[in-house]
PDB file of N, CA and C in Angstrom:
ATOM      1  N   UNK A   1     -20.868  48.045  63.586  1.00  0.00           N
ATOM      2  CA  UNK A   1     -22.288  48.307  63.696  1.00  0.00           C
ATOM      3  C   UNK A   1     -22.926  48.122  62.315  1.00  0.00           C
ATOM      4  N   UNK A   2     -23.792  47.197  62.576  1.00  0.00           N
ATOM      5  CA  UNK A   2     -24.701  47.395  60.954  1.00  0.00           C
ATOM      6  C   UNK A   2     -25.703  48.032  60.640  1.00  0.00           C
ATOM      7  N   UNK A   3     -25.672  48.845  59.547  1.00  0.00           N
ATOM      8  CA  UNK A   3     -27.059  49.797  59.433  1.00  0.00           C
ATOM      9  C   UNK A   3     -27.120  48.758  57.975  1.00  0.00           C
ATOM     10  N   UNK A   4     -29.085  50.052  57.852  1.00  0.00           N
ATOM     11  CA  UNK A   4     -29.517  50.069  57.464  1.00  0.00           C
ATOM     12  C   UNK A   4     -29.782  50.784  56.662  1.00  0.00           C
ATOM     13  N   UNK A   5     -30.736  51.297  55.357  1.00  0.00           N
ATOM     14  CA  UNK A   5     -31.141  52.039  54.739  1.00  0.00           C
ATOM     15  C   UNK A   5     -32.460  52.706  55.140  1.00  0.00           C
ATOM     16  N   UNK A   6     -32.227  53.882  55.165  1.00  0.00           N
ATOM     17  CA  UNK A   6     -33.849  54.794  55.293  1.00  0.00           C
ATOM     18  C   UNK A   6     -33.668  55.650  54.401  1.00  0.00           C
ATOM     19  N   UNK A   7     -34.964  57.087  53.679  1.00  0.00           N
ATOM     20  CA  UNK A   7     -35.303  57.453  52.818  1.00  0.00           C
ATOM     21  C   UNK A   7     -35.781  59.020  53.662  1.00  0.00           C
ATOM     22  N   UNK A   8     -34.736  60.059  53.355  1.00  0.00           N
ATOM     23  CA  UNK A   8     -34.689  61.464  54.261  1.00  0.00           C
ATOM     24  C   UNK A   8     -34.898  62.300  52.549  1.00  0.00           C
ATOM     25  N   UNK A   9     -35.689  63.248  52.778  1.00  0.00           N
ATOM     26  CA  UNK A   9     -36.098  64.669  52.038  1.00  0.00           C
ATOM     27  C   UNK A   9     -35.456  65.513  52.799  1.00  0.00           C
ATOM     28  N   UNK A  10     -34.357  66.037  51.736  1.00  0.00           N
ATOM     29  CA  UNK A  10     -33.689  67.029  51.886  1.00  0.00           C
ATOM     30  C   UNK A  10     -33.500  68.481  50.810  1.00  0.00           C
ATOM     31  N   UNK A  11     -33.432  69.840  51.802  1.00  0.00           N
ATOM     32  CA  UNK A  11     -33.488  70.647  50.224  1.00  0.00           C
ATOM     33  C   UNK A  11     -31.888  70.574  49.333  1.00  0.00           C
ATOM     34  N   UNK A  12     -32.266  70.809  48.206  1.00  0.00           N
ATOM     35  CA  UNK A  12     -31.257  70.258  47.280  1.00  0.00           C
ATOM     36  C   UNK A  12     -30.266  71.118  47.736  1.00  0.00           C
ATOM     37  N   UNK A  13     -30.357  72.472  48.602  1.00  0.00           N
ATOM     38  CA  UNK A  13     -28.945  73.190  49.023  1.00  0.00           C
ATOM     39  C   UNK A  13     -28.076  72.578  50.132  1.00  0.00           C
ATOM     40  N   UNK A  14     -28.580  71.650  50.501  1.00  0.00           N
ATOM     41  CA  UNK A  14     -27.842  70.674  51.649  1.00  0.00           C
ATOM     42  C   UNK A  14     -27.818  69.834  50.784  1.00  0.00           C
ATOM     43  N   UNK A  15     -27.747  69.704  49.828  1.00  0.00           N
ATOM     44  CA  UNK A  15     -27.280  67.839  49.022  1.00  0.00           C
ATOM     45  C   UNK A  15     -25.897  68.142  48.570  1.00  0.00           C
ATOM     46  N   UNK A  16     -25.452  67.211  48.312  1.00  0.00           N
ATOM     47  CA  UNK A  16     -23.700  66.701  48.349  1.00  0.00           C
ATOM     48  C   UNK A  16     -23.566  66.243  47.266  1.00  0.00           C
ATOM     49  N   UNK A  17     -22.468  66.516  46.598  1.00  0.00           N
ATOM     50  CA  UNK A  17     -21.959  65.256  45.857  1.00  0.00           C
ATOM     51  C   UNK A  17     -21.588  63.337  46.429  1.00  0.00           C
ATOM     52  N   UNK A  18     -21.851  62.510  45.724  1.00  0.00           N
ATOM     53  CA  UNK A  18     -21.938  61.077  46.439  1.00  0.00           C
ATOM     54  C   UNK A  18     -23.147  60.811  47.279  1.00  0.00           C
ATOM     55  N   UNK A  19     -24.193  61.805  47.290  1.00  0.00           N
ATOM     56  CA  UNK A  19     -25.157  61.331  47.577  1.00  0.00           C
ATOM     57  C   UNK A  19     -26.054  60.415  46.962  1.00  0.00           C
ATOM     58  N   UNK A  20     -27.200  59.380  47.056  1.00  0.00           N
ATOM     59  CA  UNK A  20     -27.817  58.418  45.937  1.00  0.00           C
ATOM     60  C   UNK A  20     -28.826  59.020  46.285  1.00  0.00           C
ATOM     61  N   UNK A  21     -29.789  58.891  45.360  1.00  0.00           N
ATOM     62  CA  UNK A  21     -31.573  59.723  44.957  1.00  0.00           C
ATOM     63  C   UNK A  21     -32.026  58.369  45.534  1.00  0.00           C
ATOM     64  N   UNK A  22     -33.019  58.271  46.672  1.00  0.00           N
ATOM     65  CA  UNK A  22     -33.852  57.534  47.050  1.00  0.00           C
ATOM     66  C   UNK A  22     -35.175  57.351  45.995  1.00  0.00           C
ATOM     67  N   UNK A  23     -35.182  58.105  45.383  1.00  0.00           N
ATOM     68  CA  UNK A  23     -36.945  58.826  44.389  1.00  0.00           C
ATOM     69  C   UNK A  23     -36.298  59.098  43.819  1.00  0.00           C
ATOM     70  N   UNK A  24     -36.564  59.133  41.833  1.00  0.00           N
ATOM     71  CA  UNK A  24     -36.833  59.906  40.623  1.00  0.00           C
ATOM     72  C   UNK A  24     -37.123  61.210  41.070  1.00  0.00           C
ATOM     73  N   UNK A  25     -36.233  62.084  39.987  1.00  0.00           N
ATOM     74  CA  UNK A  25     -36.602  63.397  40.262  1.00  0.00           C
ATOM     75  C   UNK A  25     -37.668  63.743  38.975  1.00  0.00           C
ATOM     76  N   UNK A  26     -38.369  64.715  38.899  1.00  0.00           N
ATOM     77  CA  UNK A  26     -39.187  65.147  37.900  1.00  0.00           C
ATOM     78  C   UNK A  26     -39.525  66.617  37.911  1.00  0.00           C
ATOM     79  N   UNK A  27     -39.651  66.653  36.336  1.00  0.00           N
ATOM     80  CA  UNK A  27     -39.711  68.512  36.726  1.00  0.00           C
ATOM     81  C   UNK A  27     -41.209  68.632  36.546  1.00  0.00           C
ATOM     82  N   UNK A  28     -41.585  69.760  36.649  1.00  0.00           N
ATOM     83  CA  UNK A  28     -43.015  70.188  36.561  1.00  0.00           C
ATOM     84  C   UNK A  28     -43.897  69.528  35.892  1.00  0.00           C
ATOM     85  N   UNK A  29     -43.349  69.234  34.257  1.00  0.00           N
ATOM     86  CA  UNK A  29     -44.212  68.606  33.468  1.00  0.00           C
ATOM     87  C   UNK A  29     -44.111  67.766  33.208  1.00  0.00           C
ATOM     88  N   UNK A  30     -43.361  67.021  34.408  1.00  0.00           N
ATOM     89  CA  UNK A  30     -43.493  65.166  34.477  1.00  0.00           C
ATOM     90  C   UNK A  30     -42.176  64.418  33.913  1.00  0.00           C
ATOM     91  N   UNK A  31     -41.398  65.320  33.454  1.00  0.00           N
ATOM     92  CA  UNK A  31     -39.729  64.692  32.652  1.00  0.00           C
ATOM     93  C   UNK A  31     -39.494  63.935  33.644  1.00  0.00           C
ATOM     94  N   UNK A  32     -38.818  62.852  34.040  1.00  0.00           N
ATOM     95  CA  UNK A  32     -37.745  62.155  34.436  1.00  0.00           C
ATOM     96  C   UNK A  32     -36.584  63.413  34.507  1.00  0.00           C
ATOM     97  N   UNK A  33     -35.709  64.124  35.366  1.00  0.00           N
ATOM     98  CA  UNK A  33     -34.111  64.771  35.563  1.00  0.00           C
ATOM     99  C   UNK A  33     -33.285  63.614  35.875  1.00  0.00           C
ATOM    100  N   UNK A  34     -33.405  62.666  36.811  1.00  0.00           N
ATOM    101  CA  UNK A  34     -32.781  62.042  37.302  1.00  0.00           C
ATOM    102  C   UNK A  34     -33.244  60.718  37.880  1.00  0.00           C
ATOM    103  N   UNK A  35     -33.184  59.527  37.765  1.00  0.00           N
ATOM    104  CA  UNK A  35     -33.608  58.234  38.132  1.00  0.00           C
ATOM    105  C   UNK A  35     -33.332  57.844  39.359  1.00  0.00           C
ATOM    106  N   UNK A  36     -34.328  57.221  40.067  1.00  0.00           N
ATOM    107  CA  UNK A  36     -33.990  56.769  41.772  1.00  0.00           C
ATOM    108  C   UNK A  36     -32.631  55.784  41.708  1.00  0.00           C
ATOM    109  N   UNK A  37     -31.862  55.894  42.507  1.00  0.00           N
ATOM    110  CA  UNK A  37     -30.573  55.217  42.468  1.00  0.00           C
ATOM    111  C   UNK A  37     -29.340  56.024  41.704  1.00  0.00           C
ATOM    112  N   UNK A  38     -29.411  56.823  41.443  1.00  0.00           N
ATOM    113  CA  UNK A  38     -28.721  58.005  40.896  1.00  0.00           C
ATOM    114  C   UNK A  38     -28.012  58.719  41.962  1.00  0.00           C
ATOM    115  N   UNK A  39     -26.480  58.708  41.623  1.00  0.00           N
ATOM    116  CA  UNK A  39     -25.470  59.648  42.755  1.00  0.00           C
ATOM    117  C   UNK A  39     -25.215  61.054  42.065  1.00  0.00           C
ATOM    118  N   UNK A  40     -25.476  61.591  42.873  1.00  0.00           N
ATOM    119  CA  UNK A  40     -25.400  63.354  43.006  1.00  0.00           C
ATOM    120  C   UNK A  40     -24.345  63.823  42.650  1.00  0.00           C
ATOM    121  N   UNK A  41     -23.733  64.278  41.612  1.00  0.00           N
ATOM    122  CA  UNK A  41     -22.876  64.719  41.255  1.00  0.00           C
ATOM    123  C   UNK A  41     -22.812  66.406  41.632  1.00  0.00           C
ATOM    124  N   UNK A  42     -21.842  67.203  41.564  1.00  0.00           N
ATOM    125  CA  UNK A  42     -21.801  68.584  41.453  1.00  0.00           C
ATOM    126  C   UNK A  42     -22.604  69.527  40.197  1.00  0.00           C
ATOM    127  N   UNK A  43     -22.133  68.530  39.568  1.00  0.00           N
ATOM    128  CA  UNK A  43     -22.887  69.061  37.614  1.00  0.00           C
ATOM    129  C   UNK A  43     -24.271  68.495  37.576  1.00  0.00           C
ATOM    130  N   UNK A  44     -24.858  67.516  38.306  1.00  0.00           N
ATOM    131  CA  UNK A  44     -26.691  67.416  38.678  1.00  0.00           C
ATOM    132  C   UNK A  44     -27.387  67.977  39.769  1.00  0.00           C
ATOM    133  N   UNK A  45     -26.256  68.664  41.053  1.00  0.00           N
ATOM    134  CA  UNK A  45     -27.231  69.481  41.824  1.00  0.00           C
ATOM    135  C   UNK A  45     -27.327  70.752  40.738  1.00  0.00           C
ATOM    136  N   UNK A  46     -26.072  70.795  40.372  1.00  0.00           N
ATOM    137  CA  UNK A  46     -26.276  72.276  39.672  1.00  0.00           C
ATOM    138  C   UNK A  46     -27.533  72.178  38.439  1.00  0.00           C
ATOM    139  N   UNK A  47     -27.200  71.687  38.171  1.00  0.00           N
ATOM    140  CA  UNK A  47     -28.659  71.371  37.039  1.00  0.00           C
ATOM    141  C   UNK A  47     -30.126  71.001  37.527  1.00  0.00           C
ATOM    142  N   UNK A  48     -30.233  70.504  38.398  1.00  0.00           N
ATOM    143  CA  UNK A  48     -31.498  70.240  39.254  1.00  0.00           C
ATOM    144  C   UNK A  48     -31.782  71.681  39.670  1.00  0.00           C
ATOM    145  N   UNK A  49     -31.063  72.083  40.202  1.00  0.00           N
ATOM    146  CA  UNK A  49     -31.456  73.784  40.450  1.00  0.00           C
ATOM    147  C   UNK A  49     -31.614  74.342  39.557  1.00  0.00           C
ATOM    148  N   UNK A  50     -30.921  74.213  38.049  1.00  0.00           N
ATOM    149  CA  UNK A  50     -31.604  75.057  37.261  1.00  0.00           C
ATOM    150  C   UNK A  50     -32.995  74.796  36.362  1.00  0.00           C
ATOM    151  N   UNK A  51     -33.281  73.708  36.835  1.00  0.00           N
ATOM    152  CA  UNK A  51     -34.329  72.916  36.252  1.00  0.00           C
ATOM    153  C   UNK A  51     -35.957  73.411  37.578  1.00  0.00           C
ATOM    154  N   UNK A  52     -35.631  74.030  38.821  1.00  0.00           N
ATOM    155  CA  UNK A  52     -36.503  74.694  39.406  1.00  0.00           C
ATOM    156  C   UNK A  52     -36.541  73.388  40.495  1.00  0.00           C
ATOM    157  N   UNK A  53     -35.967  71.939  40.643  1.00  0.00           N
ATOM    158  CA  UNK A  53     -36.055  71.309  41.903  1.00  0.00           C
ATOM    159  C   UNK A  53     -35.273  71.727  43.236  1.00  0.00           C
ATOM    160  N   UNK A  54     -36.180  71.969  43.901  1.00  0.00           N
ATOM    161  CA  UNK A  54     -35.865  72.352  45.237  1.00  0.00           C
ATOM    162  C   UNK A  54     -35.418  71.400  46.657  1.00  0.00           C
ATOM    163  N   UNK A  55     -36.524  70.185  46.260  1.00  0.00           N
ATOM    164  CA  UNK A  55     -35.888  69.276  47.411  1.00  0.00           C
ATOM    165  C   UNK A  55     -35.642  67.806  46.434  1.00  0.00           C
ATOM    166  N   UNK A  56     -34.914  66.873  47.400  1.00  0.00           N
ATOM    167  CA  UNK A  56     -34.918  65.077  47.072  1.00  0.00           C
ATOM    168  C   UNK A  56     -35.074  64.728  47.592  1.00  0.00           C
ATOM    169  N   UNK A  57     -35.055  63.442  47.546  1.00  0.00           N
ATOM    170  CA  UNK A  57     -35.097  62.215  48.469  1.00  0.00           C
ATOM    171  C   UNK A  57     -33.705  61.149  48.287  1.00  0.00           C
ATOM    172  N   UNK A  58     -33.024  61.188  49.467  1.00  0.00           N
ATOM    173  CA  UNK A  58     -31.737  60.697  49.439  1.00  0.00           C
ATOM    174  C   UNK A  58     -31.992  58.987  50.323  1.00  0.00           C
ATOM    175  N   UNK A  59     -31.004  58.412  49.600  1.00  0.00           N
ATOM    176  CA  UNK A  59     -30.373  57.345  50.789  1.00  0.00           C
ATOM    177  C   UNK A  59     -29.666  57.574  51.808  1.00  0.00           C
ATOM    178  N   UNK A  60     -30.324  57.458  52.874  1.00  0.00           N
ATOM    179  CA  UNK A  60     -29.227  57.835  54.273  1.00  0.00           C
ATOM    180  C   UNK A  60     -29.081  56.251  54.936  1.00  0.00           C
ATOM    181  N   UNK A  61     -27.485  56.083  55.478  1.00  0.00           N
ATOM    182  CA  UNK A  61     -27.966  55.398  56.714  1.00  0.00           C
ATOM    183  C   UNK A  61     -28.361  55.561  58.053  1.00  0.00           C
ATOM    184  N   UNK A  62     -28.515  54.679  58.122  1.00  0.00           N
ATOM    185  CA  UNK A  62     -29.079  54.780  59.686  1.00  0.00           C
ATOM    186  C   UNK A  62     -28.722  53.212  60.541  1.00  0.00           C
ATOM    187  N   UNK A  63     -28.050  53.380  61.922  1.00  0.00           N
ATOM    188  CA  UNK A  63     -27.879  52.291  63.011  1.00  0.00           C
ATOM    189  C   UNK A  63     -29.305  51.511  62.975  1.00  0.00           C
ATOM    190  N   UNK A  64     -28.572  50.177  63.298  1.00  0.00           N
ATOM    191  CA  UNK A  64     -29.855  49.532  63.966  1.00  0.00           C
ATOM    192  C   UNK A  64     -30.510  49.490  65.075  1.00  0.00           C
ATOM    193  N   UNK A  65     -29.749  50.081  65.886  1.00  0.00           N
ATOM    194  CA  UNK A  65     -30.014  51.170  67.397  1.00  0.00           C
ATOM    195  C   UNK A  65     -31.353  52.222  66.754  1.00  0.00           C
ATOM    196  N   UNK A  66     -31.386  52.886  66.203  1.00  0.00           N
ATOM    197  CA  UNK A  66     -31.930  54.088  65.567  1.00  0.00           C
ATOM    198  C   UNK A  66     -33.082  53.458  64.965  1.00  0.00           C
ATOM    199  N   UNK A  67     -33.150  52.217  64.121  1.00  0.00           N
ATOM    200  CA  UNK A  67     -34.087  51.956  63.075  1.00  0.00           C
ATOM    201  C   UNK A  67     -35.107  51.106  64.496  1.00  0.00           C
ATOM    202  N   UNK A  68     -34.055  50.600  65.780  1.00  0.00           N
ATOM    203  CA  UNK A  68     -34.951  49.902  66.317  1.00  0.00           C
ATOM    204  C   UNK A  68     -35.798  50.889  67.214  1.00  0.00           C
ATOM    205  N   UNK A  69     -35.320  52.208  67.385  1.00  0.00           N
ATOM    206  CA  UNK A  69     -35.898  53.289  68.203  1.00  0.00           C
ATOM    207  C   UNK A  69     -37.310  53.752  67.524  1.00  0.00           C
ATOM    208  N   UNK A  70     -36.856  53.904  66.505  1.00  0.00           N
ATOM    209  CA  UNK A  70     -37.991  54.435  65.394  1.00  0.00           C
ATOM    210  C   UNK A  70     -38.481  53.281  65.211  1.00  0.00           C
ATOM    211  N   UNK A  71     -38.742  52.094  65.175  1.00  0.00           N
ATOM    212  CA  UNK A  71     -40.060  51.092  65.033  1.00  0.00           C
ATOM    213  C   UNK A  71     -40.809  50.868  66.568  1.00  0.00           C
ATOM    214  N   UNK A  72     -39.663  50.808  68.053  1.00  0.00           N
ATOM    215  CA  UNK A  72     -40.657  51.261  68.929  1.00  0.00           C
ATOM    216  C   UNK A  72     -41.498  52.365  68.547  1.00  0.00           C
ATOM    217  N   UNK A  73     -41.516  53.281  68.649  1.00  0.00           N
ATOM    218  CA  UNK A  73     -41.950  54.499  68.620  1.00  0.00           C
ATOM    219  C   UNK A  73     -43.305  54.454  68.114  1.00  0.00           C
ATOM    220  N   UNK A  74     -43.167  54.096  66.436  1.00  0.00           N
ATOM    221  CA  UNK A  74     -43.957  53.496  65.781  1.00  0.00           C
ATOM    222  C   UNK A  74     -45.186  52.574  66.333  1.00  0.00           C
ATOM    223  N   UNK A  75     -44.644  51.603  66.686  1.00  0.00           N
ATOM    224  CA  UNK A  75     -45.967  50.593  67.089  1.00  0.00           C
ATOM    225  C   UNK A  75     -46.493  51.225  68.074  1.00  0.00           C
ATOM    226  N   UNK A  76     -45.744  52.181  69.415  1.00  0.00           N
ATOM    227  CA  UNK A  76     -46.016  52.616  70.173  1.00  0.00           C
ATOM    228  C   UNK A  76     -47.334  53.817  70.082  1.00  0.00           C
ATOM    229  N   UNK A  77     -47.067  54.463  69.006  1.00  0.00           N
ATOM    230  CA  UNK A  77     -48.401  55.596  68.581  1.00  0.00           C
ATOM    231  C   UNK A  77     -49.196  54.263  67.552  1.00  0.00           C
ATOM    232  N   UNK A  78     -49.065  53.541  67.005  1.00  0.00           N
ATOM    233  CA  UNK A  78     -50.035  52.397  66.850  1.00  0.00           C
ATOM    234  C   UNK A  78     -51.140  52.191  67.983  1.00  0.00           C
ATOM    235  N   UNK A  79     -50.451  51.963  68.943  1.00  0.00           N
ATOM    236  CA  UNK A  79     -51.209  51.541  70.151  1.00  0.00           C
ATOM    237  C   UNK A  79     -51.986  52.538  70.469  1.00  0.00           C
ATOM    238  N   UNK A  80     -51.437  53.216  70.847  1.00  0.00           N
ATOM    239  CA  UNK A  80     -52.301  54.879  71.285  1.00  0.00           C
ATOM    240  C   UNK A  80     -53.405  54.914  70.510  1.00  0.00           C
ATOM    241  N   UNK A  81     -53.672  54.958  68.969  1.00  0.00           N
ATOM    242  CA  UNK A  81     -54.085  55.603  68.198  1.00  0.00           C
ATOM    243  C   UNK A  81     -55.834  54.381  68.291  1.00  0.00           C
ATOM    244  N   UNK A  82     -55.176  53.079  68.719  1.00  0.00           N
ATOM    245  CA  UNK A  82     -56.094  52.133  68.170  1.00  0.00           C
ATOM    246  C   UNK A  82     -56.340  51.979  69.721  1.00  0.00           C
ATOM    247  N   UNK A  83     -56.363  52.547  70.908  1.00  0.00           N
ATOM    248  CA  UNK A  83     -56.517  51.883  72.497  1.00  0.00           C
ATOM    249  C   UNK A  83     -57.677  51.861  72.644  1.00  0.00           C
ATOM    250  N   UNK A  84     -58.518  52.948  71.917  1.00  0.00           N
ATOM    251  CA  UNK A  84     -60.156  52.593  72.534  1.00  0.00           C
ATOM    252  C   UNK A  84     -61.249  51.699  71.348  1.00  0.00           C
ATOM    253  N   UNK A  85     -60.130  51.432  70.107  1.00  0.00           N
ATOM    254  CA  UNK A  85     -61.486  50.735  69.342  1.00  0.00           C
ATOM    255  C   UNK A  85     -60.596  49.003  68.531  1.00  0.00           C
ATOM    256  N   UNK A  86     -59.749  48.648  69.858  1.00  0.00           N
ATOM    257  CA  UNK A  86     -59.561  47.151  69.459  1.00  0.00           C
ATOM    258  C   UNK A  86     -60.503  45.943  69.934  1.00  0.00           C
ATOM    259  N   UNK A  87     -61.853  46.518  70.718  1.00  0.00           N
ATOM    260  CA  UNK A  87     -62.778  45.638  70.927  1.00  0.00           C
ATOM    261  C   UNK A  87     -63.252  44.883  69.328  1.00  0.00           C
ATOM    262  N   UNK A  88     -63.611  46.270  68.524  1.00  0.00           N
ATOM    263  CA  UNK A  88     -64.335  45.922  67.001  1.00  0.00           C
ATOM    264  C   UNK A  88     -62.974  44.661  65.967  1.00  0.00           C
ATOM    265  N   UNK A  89     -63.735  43.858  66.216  1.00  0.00           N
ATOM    266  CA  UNK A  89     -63.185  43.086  65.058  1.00  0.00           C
ATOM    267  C   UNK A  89     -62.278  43.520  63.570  1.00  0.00           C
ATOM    268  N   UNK A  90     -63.372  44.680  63.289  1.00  0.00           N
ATOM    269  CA  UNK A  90     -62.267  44.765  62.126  1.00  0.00           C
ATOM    270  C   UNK A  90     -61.078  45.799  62.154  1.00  0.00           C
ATOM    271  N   UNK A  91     -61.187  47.255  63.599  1.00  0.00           N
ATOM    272  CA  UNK A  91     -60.551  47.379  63.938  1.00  0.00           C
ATOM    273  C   UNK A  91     -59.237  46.812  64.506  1.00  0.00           C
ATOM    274  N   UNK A  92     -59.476  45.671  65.371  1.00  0.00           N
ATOM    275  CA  UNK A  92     -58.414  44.481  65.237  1.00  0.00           C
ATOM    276  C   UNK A  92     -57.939  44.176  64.681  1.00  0.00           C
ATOM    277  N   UNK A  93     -58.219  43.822  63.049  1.00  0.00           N
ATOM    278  CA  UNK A  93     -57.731  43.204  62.340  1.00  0.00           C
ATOM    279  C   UNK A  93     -56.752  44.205  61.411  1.00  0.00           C
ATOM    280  N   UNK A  94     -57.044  45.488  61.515  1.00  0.00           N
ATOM    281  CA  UNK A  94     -56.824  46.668  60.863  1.00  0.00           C
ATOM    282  C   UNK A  94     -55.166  46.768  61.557  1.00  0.00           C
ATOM    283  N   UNK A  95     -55.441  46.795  63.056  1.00  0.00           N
ATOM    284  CA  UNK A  95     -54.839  47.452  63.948  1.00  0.00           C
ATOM    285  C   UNK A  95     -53.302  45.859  63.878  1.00  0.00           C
ATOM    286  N   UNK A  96     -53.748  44.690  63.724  1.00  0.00           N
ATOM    287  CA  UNK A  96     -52.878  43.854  63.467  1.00  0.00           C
ATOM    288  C   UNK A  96     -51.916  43.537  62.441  1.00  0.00           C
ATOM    289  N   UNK A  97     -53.130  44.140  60.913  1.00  0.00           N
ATOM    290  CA  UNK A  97     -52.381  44.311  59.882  1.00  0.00           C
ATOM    291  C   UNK A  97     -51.164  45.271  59.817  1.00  0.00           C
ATOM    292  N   UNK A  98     -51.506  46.248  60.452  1.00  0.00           N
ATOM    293  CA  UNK A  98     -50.171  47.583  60.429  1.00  0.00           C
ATOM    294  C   UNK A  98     -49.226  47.402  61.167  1.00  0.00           C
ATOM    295  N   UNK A  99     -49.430  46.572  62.552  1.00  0.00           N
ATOM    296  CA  UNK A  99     -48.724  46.049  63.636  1.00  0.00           C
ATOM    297  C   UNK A  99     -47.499  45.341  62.204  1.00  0.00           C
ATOM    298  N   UNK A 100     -47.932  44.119  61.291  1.00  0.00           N
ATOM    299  CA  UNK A 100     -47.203  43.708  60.958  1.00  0.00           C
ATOM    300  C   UNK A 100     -45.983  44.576  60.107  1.00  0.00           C
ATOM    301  N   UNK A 101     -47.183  45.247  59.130  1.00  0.00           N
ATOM    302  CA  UNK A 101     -46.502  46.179  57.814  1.00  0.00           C
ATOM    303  C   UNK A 101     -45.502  46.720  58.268  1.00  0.00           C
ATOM    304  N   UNK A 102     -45.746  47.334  59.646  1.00  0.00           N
ATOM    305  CA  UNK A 102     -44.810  48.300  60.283  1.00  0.00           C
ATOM    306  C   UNK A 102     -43.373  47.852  60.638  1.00  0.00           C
ATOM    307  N   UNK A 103     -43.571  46.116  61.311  1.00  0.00           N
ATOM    308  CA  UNK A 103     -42.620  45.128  61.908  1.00  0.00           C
ATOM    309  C   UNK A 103     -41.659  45.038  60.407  1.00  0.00           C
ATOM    310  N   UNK A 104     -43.040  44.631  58.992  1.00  0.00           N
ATOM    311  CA  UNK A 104     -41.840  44.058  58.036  1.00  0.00           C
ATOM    312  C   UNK A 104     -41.238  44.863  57.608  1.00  0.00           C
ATOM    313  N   UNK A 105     -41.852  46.297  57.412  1.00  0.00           N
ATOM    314  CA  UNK A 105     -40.968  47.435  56.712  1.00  0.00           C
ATOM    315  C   UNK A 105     -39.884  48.118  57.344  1.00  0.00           C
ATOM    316  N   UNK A 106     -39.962  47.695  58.643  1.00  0.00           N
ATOM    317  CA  UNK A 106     -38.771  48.562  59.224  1.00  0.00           C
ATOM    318  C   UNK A 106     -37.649  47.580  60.213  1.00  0.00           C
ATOM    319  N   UNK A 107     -37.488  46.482  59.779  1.00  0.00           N
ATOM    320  CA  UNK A 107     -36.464  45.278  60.158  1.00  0.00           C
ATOM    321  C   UNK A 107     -35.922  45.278  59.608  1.00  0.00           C
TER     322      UNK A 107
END
């Protein structure tokens, strides 16, 4: 099965060692702790906690079963959201642009 990559916020008391930072971490007053692409060691959760970060943003995978569930879904509240104003032109065009963004970002 081939996956993919998606981008899950998790609190740092469920993070693991061998996990990768999807996002830069930063403390309050804007430091850099840790750089996106960065694996989670035991000695950087512990330090991220003492530094006052509470959650991250990890690399998870995910099936292409799953990524294709979640882009139905997606276009699907697309539709909903835009059903009574795709007469207006630029609504259309609005409603086509995201149609795509949505297609390229999540293939």
């Amino acid at each position: 099965m081939v996956s993919t990559d998606i981008f899950l916020e998790i609190d740092l008391e469920d993070a693991a060692p061998g996990m990768t930072l999807a996002q830069a971490v930063f403390d309050e007053a804007g430091v850099c702790l840790m750089a996106s692409g960065s694996v989670l060691s035991d000695k950087s959760i512990q330090a991220l906690k003492k530094r006052g970060t509470h959650v991250v943003q990890i690399v998870a995978p995910v099936s292409d079963e799953k990524r294709e569930a979640v882009l139905a879904a997606s276009l699907a509240r697309l539709d909903e959201l835009f059903m009574h104003s795709k007469d207006s032109l630029p609504n259309r065009k609005l409603f086509e642009s995201l149609l795509r963004y949505r297609r390229e970002t999540m293939s």
